[in-house]
Structure formats: C-alpha cells, structure tokens
PDB file of N, CA and C in Angstrom:
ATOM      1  N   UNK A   1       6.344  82.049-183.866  1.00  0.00           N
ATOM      2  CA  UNK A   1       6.250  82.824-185.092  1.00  0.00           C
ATOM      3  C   UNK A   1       6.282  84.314-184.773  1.00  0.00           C
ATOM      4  N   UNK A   2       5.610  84.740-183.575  1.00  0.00           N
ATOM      5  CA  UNK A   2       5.452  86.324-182.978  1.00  0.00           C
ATOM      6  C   UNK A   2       6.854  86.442-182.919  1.00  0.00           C
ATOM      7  N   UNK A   3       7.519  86.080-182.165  1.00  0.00           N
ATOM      8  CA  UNK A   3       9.109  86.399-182.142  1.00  0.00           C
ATOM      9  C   UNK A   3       9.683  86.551-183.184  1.00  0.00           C
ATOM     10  N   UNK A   4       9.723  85.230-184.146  1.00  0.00           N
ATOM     11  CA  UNK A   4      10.193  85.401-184.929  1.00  0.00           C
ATOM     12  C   UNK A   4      10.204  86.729-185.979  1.00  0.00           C
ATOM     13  N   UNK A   5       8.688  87.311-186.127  1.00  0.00           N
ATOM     14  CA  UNK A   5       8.544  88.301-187.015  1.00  0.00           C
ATOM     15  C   UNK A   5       9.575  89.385-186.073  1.00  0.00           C
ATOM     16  N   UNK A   6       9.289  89.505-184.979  1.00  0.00           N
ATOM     17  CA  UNK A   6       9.235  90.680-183.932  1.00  0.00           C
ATOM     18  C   UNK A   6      10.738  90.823-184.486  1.00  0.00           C
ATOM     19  N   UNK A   7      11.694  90.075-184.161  1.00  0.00           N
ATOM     20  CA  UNK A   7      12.765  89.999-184.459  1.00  0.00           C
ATOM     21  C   UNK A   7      13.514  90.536-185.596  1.00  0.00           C
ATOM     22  N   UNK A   8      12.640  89.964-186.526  1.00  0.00           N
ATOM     23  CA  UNK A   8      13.284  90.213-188.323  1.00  0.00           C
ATOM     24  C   UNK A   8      13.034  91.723-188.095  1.00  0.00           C
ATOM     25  N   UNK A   9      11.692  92.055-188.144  1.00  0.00           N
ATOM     26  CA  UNK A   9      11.412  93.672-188.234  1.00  0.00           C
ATOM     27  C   UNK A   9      12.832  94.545-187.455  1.00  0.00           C
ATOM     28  N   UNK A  10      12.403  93.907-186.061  1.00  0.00           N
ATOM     29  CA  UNK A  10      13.736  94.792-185.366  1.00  0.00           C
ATOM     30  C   UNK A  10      15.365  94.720-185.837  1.00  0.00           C
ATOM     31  N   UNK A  11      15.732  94.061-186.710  1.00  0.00           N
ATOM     32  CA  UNK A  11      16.713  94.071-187.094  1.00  0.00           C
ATOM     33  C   UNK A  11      16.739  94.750-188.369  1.00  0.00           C
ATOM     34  N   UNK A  12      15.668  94.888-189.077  1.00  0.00           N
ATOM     35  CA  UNK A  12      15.645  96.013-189.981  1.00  0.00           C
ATOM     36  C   UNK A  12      15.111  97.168-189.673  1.00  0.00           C
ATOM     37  N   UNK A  13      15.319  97.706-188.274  1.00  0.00           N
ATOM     38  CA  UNK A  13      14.707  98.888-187.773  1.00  0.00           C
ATOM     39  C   UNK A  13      13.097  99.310-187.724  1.00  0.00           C
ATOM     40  N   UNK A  14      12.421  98.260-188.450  1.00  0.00           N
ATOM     41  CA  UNK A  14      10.857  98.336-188.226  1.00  0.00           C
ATOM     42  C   UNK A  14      10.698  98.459-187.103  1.00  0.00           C
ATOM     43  N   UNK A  15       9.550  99.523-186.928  1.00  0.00           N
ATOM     44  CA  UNK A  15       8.346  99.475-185.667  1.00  0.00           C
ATOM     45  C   UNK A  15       7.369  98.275-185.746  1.00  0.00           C
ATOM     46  N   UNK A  16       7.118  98.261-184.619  1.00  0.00           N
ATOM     47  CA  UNK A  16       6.553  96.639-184.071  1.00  0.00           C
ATOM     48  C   UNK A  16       4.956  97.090-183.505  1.00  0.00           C
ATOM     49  N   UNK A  17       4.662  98.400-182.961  1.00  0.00           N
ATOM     50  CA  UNK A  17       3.440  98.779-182.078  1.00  0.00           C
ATOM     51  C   UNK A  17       2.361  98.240-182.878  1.00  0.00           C
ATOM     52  N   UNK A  18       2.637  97.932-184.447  1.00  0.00           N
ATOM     53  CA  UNK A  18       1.283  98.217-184.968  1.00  0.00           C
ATOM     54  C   UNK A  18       0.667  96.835-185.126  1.00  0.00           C
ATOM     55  N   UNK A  19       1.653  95.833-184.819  1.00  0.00           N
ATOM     56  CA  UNK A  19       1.464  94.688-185.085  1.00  0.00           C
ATOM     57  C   UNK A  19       0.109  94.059-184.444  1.00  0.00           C
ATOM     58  N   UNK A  20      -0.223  94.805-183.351  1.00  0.00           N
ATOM     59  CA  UNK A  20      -1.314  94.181-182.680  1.00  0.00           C
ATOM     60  C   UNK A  20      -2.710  94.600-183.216  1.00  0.00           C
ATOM     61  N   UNK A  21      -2.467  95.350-184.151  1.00  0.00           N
ATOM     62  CA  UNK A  21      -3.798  96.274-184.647  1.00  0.00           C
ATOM     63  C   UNK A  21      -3.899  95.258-185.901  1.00  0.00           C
ATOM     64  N   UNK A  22      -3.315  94.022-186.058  1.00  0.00           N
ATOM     65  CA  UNK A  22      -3.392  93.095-187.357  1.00  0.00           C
ATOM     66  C   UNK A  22      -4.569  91.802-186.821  1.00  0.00           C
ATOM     67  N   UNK A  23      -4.346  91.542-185.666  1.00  0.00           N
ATOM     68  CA  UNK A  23      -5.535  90.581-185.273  1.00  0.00           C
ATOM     69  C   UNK A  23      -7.109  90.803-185.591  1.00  0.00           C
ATOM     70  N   UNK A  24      -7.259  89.533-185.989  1.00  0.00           N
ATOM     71  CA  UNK A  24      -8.749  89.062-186.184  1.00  0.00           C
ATOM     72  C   UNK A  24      -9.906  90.198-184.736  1.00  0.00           C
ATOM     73  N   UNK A  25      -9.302  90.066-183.932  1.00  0.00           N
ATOM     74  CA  UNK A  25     -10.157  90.835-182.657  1.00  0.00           C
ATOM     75  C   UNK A  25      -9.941  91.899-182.888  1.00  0.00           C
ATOM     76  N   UNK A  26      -8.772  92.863-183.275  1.00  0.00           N
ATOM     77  CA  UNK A  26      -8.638  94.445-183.229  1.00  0.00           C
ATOM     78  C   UNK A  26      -9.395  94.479-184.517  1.00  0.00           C
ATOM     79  N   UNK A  27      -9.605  93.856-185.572  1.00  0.00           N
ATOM     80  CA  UNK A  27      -9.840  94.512-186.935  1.00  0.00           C
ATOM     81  C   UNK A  27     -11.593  94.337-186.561  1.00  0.00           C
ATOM     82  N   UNK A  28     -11.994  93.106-185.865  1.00  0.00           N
ATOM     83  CA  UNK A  28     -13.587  93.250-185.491  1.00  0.00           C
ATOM     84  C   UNK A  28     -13.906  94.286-184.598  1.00  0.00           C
ATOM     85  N   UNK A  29     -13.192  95.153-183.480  1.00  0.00           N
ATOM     86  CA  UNK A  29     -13.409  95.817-183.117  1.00  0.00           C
ATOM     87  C   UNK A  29     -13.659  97.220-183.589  1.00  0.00           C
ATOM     88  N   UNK A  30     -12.703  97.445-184.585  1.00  0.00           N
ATOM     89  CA  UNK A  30     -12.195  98.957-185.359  1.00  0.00           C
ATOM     90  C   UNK A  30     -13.622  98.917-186.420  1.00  0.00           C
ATOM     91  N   UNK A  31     -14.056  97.585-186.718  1.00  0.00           N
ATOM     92  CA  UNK A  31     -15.513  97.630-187.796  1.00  0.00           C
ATOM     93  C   UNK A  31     -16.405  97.917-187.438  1.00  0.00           C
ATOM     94  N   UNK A  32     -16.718  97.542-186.192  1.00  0.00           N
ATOM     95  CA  UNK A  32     -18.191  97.943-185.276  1.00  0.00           C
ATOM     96  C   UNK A  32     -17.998  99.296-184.952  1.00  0.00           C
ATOM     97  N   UNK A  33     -16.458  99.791-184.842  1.00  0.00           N
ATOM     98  CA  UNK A  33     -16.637 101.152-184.302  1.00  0.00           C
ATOM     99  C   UNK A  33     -16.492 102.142-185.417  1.00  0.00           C
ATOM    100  N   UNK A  34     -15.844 101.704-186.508  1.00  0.00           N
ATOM    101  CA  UNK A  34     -15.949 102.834-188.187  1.00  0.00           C
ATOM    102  C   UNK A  34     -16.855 102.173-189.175  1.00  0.00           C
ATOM    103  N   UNK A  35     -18.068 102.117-189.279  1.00  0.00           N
ATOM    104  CA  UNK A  35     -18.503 101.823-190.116  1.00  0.00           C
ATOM    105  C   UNK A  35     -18.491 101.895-191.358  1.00  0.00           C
ATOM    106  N   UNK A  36     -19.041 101.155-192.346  1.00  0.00           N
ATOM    107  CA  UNK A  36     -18.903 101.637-193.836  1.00  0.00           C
ATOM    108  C   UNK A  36     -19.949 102.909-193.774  1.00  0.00           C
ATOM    109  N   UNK A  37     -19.470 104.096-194.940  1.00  0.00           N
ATOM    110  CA  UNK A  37     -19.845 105.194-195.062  1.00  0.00           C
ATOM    111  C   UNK A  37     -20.904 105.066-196.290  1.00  0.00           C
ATOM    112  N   UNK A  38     -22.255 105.017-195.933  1.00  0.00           N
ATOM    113  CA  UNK A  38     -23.227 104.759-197.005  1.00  0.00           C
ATOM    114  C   UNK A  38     -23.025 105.451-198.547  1.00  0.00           C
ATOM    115  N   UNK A  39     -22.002 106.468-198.860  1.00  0.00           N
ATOM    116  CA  UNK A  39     -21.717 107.334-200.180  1.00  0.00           C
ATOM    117  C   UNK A  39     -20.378 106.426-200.281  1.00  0.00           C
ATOM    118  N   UNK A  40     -19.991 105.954-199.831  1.00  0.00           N
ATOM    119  CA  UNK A  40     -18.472 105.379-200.654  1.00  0.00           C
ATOM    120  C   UNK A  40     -18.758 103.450-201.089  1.00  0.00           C
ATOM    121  N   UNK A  41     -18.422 103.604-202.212  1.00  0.00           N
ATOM    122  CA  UNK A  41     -18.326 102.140-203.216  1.00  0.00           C
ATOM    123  C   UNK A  41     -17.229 101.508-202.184  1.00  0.00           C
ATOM    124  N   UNK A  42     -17.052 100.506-202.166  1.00  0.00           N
ATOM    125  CA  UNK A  42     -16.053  99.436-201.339  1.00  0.00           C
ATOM    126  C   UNK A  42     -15.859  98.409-202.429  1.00  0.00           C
ATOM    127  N   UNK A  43     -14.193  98.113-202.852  1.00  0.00           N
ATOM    128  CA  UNK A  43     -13.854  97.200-203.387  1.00  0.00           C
ATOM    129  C   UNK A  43     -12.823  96.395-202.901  1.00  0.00           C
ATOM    130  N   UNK A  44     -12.734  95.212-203.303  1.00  0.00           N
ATOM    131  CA  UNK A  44     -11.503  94.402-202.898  1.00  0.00           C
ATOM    132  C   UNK A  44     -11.527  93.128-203.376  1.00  0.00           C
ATOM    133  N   UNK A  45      -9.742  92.961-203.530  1.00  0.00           N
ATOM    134  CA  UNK A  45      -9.283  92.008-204.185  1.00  0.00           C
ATOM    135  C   UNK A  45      -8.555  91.212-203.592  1.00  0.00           C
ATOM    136  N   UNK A  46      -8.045  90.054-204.040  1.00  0.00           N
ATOM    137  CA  UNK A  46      -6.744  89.866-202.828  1.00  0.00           C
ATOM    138  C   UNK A  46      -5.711  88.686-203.775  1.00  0.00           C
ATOM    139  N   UNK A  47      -4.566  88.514-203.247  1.00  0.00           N
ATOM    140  CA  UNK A  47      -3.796  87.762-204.180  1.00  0.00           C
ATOM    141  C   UNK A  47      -4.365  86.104-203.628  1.00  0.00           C
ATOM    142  N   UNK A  48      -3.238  85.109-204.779  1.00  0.00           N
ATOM    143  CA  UNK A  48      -3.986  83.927-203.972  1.00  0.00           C
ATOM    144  C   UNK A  48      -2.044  83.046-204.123  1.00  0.00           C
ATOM    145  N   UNK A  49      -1.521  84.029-204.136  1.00  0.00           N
ATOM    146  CA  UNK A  49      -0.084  83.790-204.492  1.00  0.00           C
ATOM    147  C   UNK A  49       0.231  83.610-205.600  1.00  0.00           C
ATOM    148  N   UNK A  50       1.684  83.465-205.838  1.00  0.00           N
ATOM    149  CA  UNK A  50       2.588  83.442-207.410  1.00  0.00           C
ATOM    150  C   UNK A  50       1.909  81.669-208.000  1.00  0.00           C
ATOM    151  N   UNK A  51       1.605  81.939-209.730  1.00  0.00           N
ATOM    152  CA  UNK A  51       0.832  80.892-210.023  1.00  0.00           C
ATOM    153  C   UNK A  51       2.410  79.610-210.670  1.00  0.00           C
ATOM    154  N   UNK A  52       3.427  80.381-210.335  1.00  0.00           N
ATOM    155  CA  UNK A  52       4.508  79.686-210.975  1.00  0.00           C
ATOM    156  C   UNK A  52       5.274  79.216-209.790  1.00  0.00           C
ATOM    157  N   UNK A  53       5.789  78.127-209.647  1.00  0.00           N
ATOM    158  CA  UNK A  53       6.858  77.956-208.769  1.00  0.00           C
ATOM    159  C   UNK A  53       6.424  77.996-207.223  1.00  0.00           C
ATOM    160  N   UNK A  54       7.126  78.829-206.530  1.00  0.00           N
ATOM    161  CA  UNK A  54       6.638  78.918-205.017  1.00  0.00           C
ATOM    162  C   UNK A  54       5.876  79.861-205.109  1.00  0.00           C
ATOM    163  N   UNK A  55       4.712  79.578-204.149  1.00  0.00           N
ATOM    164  CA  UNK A  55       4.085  80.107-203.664  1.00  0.00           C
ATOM    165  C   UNK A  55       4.376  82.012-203.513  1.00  0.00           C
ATOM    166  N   UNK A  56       4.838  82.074-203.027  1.00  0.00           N
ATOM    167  CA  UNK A  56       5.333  83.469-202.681  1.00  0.00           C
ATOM    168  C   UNK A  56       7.475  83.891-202.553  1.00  0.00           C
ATOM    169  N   UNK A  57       7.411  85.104-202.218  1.00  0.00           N
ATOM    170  CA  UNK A  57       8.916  85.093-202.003  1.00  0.00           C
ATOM    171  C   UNK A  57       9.607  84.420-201.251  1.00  0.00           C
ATOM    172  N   UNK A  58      11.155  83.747-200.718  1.00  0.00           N
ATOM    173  CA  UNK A  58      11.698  83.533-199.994  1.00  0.00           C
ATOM    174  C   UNK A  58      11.208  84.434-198.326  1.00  0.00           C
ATOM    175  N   UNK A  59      11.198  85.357-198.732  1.00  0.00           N
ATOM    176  CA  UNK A  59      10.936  86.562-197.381  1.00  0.00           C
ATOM    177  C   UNK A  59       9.428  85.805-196.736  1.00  0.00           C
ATOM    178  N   UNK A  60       8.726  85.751-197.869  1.00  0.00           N
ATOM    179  CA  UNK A  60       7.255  85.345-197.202  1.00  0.00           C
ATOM    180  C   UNK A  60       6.666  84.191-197.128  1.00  0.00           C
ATOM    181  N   UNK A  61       7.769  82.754-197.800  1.00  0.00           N
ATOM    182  CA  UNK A  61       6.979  81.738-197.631  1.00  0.00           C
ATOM    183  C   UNK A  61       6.864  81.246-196.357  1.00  0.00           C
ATOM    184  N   UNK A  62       7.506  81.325-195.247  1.00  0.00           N
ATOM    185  CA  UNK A  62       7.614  80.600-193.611  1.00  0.00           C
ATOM    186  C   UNK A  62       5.753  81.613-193.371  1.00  0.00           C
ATOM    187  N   UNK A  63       5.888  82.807-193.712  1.00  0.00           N
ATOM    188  CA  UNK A  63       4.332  83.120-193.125  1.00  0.00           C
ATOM    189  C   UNK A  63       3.435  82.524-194.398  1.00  0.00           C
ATOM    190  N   UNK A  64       3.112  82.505-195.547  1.00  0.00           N
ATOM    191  CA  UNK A  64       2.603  82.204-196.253  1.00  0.00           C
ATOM    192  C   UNK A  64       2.111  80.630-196.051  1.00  0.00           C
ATOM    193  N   UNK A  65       3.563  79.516-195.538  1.00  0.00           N
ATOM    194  CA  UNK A  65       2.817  78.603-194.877  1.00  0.00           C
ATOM    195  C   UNK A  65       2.269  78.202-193.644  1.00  0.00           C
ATOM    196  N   UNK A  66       2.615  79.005-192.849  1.00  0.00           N
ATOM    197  CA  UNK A  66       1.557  79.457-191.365  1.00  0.00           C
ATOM    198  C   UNK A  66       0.251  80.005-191.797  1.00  0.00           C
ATOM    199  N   UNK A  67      -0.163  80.707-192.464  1.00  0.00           N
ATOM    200  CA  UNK A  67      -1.500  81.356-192.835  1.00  0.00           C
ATOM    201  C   UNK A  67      -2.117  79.875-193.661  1.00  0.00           C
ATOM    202  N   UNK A  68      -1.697  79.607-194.296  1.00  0.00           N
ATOM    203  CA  UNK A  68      -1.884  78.475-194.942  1.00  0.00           C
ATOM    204  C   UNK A  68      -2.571  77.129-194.252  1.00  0.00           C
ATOM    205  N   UNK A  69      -1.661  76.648-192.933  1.00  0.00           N
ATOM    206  CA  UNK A  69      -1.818  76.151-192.213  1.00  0.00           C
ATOM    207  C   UNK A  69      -2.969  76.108-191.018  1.00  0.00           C
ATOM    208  N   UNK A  70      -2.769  77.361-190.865  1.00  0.00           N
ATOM    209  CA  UNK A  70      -4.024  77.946-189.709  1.00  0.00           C
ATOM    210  C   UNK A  70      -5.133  77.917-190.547  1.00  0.00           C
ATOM    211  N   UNK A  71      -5.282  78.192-191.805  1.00  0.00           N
ATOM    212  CA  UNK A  71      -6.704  78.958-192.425  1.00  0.00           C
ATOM    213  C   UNK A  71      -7.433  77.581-192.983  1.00  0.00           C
ATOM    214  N   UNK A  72      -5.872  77.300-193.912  1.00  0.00           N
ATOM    215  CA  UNK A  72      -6.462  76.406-195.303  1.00  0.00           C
ATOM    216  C   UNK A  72      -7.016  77.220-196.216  1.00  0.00           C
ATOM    217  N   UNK A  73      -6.273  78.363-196.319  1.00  0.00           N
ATOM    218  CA  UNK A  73      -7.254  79.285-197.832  1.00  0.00           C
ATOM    219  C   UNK A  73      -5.869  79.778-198.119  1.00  0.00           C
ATOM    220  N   UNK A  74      -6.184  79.979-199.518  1.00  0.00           N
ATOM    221  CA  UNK A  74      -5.162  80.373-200.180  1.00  0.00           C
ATOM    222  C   UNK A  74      -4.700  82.182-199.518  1.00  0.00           C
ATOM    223  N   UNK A  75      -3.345  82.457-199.991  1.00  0.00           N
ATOM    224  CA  UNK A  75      -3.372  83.201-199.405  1.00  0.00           C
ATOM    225  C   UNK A  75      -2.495  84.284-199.948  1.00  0.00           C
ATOM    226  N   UNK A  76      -1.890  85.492-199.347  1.00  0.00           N
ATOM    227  CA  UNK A  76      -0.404  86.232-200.500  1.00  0.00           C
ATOM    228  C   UNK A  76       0.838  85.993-199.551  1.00  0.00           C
ATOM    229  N   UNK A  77       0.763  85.280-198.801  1.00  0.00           N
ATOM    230  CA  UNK A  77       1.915  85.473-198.287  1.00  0.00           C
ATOM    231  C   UNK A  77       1.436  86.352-196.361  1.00  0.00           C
ATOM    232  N   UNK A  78       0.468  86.692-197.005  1.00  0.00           N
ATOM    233  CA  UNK A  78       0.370  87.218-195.608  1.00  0.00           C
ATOM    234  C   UNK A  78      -1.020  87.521-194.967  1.00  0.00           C
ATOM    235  N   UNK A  79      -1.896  87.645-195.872  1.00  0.00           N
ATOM    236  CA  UNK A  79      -3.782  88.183-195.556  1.00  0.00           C
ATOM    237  C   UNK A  79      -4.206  86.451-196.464  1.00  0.00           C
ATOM    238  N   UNK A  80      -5.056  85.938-195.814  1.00  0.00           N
ATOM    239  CA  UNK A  80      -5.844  84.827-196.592  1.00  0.00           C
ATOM    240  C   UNK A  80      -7.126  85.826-196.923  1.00  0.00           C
ATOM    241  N   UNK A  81      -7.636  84.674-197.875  1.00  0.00           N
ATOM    242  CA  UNK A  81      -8.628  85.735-198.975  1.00  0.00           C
ATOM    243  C   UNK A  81      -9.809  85.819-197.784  1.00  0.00           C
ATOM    244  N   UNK A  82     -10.115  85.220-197.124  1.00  0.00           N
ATOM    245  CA  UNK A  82     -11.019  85.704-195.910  1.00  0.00           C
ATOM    246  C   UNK A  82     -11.018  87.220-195.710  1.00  0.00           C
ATOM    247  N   UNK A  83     -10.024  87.334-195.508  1.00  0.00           N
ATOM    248  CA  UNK A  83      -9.652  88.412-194.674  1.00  0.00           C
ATOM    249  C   UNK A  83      -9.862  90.085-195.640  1.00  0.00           C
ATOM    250  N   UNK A  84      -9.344  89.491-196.807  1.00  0.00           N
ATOM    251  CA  UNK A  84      -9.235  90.146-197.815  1.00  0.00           C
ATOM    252  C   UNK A  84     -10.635  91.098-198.311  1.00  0.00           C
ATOM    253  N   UNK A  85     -11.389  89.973-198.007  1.00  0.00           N
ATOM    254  CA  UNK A  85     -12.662  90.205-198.731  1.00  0.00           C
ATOM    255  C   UNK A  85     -13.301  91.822-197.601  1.00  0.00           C
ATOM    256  N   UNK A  86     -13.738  92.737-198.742  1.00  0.00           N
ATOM    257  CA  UNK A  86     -14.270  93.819-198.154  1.00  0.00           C
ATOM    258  C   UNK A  86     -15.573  94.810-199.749  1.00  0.00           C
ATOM    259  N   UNK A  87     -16.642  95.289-199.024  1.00  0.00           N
ATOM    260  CA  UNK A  87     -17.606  95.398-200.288  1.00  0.00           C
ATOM    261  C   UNK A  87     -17.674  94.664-201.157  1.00  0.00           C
ATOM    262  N   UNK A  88     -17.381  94.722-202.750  1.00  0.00           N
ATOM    263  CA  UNK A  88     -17.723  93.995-203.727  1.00  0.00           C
ATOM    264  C   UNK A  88     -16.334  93.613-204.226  1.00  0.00           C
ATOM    265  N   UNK A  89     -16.720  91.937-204.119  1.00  0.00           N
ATOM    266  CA  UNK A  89     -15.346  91.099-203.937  1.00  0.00           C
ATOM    267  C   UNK A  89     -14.828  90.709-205.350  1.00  0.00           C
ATOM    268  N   UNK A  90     -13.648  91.131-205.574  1.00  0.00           N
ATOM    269  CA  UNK A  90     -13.482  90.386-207.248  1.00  0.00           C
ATOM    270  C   UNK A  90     -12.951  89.053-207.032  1.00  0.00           C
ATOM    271  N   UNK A  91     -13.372  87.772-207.410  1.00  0.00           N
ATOM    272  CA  UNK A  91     -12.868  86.659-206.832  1.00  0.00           C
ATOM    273  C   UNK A  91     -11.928  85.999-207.666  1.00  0.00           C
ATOM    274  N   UNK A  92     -11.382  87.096-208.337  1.00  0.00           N
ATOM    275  CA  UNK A  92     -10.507  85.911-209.311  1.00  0.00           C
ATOM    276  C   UNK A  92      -8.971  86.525-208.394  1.00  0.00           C
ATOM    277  N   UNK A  93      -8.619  85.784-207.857  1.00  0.00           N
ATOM    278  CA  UNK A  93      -7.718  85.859-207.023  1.00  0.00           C
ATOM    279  C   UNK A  93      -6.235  86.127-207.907  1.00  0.00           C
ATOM    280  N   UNK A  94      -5.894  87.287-207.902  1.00  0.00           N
ATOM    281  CA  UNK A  94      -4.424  87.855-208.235  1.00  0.00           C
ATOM    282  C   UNK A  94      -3.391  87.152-208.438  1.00  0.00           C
ATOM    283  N   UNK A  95      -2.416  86.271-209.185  1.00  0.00           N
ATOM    284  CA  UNK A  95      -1.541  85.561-208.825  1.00  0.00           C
ATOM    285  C   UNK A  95       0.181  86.061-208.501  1.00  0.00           C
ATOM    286  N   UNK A  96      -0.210  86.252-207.358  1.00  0.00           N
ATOM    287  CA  UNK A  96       1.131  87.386-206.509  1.00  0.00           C
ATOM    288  C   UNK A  96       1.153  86.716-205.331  1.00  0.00           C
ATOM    289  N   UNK A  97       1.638  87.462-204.592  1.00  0.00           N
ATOM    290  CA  UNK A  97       2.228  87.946-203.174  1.00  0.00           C
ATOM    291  C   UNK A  97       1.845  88.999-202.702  1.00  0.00           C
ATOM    292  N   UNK A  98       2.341  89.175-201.527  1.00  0.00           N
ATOM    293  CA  UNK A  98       1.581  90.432-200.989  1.00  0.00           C
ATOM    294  C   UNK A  98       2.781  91.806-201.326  1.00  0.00           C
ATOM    295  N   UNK A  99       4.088  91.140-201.658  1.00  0.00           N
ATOM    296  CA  UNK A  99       4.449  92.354-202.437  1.00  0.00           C
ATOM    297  C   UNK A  99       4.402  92.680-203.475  1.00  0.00           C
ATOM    298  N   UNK A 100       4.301  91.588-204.150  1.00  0.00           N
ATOM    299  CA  UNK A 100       3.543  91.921-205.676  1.00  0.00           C
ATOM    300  C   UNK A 100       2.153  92.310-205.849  1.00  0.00           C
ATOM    301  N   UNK A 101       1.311  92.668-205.025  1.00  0.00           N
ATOM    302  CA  UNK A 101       0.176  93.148-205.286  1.00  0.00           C
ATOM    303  C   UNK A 101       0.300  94.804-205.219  1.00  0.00           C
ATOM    304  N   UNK A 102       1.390  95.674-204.919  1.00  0.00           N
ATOM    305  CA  UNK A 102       2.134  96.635-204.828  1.00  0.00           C
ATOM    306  C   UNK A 102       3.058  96.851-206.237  1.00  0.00           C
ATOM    307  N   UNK A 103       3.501  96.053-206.836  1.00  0.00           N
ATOM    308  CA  UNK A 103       4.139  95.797-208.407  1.00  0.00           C
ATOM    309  C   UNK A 103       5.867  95.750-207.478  1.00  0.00           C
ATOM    310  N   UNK A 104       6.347  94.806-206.339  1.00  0.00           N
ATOM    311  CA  UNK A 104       7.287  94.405-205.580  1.00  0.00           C
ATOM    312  C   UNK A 104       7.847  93.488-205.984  1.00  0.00           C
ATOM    313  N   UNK A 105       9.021  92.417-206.112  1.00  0.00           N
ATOM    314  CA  UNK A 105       9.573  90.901-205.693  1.00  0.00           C
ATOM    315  C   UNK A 105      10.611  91.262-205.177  1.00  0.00           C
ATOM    316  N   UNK A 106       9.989  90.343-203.770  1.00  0.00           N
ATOM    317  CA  UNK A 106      11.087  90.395-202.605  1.00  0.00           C
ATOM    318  C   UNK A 106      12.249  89.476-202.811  1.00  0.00           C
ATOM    319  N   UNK A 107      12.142  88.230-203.725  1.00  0.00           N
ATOM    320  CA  UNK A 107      13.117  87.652-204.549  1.00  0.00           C
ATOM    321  C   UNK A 107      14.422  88.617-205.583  1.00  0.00           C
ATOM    322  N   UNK A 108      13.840  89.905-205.446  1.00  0.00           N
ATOM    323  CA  UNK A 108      14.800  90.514-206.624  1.00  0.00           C
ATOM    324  C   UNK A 108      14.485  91.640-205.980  1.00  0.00           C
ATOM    325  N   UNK A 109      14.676  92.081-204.500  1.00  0.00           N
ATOM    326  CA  UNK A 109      15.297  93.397-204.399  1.00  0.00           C
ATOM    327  C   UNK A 109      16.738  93.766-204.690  1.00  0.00           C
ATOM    328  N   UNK A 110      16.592  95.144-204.840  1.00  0.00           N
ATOM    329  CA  UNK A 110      18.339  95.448-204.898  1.00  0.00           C
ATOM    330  C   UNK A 110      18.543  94.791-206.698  1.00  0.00           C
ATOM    331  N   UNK A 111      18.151  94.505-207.192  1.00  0.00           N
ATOM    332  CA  UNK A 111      18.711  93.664-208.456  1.00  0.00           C
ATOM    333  C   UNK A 111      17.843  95.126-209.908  1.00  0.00           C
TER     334      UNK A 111
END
C-alpha cells in the first residue's frame, strides 16, 4: 500500500517527506512534545464517509478499505474516527470523505 501511495503522489508531482509524520508513533510523539495550550477550546469532528452509494471517492476507496480493514471504524477515506477525535468530540459523524469534508468530490474533478 506504501508504494502504492508513494507512487500515485509521485506521478502527480506530490512531495512524499511528510508522509512519515502521518503515523500513529510520530503523531504520539509530536503530543507529548506540543501540548494542548490551557487558553485554547479544542474541537473536532470527523467524517464517517458518503451516506449514499460508496463509501468514499473512486481516488479513496482502495485506502478507505485498508483503514477500514486495519481499524474496523468507520472512516473518510483516510483518518478513522479514532484518530479524528481531538478536545470536544462532535460524534455525529459527517457523511463525506475526506475531500468532502473540505466542500471537494474527487469523483467530479475537472467537471
């Protein structure tokens, strides 16, 4: 699957460095070392995918069902709501994608 992404990106000229700063271990590390700032509110939401049809876009269902697979939690295509969750959680889960949580469909670019 690493390749695979590595690949797609590089053929659309994406940078790849940051990819490693997406793991479960870099994001526990970066928390212990930036803490939450006792004056700032923390919110978060997260999608739980499109409530019609597939799951997510063509672009994102191969990861959407890897996250899927690994987690078993619903997910946008790319963050499962685990992950998602940060301060005060709204749990009614978004019915998008992770580019539609941006106002995106990767089904209808260019269109």
């Amino acid at each position: 699957m690493a390749r695979a992404v590595r690949r797609t990106l590089g053929l659309l000229d994406i940078p790849t460095q940051g990819l490693a700063n997406l793991t479960t271990s870099w994001t526990t590390r970066f928390n212990r070392t930036y803490v939450d700032h006792p004056d700032v509110r923390y919110l978060s939401a997260a999608g739980g995918g499109r409530s019609e049809g597939r799951a997510t876009s063509r672009v994102l269902y191969g990861s959407w069902k890897w996250v899927h697979q690994i987690t078993g939690e619903a997910n946008d295509g790319l963050i499962p709501v685990s992950s998602a969750r940060w301060g005060r959680f709204d749990p009614d889960l978004w019915p998008t994608d992770h580019a539609g949580l941006v106002g995106h469909d990767l089904d209808r670019c260019g269109q």
